[in-house]
Protein backbone atom coordinates (compact mmCIF):
# COMPACT_ATOMS: atom_id res chain seq x y z
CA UNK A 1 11.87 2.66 3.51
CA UNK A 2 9.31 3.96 0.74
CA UNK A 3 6.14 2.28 -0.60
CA UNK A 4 3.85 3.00 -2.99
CA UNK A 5 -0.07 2.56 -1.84
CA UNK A 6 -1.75 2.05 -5.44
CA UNK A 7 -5.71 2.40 -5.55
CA UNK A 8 -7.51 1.28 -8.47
CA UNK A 9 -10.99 2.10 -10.10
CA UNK A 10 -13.78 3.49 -7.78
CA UNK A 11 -12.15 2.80 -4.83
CA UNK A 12 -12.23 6.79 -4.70
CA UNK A 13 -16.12 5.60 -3.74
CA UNK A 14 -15.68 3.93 -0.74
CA UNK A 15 -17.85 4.72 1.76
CA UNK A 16 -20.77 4.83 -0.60
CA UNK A 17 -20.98 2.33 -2.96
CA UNK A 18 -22.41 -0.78 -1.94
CA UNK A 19 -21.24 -1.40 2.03
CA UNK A 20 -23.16 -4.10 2.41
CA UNK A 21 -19.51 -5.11 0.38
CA UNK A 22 -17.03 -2.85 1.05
CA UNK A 23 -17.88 -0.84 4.67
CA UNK A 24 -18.50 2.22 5.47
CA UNK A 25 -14.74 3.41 5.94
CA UNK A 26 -13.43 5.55 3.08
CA UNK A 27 -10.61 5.90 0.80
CA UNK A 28 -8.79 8.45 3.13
CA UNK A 29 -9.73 7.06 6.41
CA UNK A 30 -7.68 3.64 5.04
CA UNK A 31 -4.85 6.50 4.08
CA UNK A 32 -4.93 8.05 7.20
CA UNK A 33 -5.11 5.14 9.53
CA UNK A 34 -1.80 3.45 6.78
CA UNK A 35 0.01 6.66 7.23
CA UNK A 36 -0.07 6.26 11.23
CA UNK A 37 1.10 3.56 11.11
CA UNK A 38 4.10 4.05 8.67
CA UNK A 39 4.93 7.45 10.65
CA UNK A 40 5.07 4.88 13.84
CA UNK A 41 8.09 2.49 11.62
CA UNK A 42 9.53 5.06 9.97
CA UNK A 43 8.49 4.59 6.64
CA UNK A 44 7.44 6.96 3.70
CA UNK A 45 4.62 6.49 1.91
CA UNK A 46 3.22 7.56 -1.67
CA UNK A 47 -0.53 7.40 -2.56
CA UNK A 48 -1.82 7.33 -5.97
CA UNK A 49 -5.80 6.50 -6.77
CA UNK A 50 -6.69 6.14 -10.63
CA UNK A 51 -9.82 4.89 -12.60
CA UNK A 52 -7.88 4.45 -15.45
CA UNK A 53 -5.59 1.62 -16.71
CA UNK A 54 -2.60 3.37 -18.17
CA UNK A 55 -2.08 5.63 -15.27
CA UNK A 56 -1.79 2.58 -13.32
CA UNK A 57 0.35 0.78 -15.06
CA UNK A 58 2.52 4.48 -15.74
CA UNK A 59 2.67 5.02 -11.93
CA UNK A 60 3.72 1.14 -11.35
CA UNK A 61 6.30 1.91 -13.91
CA UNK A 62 7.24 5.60 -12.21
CA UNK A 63 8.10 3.05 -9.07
CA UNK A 64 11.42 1.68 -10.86
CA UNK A 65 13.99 3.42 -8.83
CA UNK A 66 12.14 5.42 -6.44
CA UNK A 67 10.01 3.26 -4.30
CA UNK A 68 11.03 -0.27 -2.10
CA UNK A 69 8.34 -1.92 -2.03
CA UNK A 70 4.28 -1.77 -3.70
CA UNK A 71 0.78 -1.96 -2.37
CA UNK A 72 -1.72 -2.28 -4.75
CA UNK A 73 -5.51 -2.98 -4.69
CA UNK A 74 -6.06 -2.87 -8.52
CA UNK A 75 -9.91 -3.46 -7.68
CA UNK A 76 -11.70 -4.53 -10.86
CA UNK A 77 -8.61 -4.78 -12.93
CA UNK A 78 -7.38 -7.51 -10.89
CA UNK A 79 -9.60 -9.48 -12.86
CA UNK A 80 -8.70 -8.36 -16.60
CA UNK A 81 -5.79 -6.40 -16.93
CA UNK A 82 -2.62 -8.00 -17.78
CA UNK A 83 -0.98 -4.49 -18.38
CA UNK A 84 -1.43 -4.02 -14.80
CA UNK A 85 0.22 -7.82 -14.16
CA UNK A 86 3.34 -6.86 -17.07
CA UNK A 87 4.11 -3.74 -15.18
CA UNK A 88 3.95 -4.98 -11.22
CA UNK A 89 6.19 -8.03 -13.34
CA UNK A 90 8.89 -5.77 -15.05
CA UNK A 91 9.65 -3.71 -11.80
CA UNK A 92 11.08 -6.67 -9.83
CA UNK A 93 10.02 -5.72 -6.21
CA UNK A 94 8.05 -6.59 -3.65
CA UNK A 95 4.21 -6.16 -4.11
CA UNK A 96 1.69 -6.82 -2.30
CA UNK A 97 -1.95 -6.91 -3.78
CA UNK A 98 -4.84 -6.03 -1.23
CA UNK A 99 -8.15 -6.69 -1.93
CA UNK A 100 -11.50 -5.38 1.07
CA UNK A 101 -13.40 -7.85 0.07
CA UNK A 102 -12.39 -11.92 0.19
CA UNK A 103 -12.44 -12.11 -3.91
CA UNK A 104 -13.50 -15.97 -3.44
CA UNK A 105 -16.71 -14.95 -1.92
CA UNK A 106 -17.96 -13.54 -4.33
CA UNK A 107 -19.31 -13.44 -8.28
CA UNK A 108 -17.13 -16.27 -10.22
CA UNK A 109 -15.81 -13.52 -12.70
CA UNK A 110 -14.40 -11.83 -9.46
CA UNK A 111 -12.84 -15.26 -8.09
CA UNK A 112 -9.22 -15.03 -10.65
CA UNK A 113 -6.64 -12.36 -10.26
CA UNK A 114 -4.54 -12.06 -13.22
CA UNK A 115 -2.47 -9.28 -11.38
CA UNK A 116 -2.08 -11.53 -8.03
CA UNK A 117 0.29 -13.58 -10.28
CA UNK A 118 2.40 -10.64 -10.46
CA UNK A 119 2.42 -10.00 -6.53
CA UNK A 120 4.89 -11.65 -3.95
CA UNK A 121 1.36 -12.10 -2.07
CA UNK A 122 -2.50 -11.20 -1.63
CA UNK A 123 -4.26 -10.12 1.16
CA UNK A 124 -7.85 -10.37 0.59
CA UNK A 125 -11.44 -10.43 3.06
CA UNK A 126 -10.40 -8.23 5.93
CA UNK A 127 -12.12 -5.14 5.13
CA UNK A 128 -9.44 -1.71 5.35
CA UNK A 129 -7.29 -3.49 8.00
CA UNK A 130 -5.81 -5.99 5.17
CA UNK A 131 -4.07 -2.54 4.22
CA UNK A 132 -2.25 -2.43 7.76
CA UNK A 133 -1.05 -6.23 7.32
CA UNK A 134 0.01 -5.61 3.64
CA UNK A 135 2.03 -2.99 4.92
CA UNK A 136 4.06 -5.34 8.04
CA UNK A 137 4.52 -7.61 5.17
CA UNK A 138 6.05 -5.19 3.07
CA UNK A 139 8.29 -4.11 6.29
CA UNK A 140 9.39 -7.44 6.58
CA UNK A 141 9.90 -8.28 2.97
CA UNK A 142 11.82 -4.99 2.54
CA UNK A 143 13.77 -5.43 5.54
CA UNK A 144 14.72 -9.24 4.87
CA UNK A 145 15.94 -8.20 0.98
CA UNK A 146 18.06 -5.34 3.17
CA UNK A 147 19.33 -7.62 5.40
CA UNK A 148 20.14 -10.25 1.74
CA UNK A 149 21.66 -7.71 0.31
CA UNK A 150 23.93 -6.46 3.11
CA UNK A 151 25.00 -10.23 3.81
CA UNK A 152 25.93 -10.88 0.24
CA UNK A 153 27.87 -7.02 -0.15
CA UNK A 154 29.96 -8.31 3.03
CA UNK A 155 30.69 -11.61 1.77
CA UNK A 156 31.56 -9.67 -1.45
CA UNK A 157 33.88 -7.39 0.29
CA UNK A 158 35.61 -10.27 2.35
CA UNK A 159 36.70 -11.84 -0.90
CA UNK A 160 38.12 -8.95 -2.36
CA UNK A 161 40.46 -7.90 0.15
């Protein structure tokens, strides 16, 4: 099992910028403690961190093919970007968008996420643990599509022969 961890704008900041919000844990302490936990199940994981829009949307893209399953905190472009929604849309997989903060707590502009429509679910308000539970939803999302698509390959197989 692969999945891709997608970090949005200044999330490369955490740790600094406003904890009051956001913690005191940083980008690669979230990494570290994700990649634990993957290296516990078995699973492979790919990071990518980008301020800008199009690399975003070119690494959701880049996850056609190669990847089972995505993470994705797209931070502040949660709230405007619907290339960000039209990519996580055209790739067809399971996605699940994580946000530190709970969204709904805070300014009104912050309250809509035009990418969450795009997302099998959202996981927002529990700080860098919301990571860890976007990626046992991910497991079992991945694992239940397996299990689909190994039912219907069977049933497939008993009516050809």
């Amino acid at each position: 099992m692969k999945i891709a961890v997608i970090q949005g704008p200044n999330l490369n900041m955490l740790g600094i910028r406003e904890q009051h919000i956001y913690g005191g844990i940083t980008l690669e302490q979230i990494h570290a403690q994700l990649q634990n936990a993957a290296d516990q199940n078995g699973i492979e994981l790919e990071f990518f961190q980008s301020n800008f829009e199009g690399e975003i949307v070119d690494r959701v893209q880049e996850c056609l093919g190669t990847v089972d399953g995505i993470m994705i905190n797209p931070a502040a472009y949660s709230h405007t970007s619907i290339a960000i929604r039209d990519a996580l849309a055209a790739v067809n997989m399971p996605v699940v968008e994580v946000h530190i903060s709970n969204i709904y707590r805070r300014e009104e502009f912050r309250q809509k996420s035009v990418t969450a429509g795009a997302s099998t679910g959202v996981i927002t308000g529990f700080g860098g643990f919301g990571y860890h539970m976007g990626l046992i939803a991910l497991m079992q999302m991945i694992g239940e599509l397996r299990a689909l698509n190994e039912a219907r390959n069977a049933q497939s197989a008993e009516q050809i022969s």
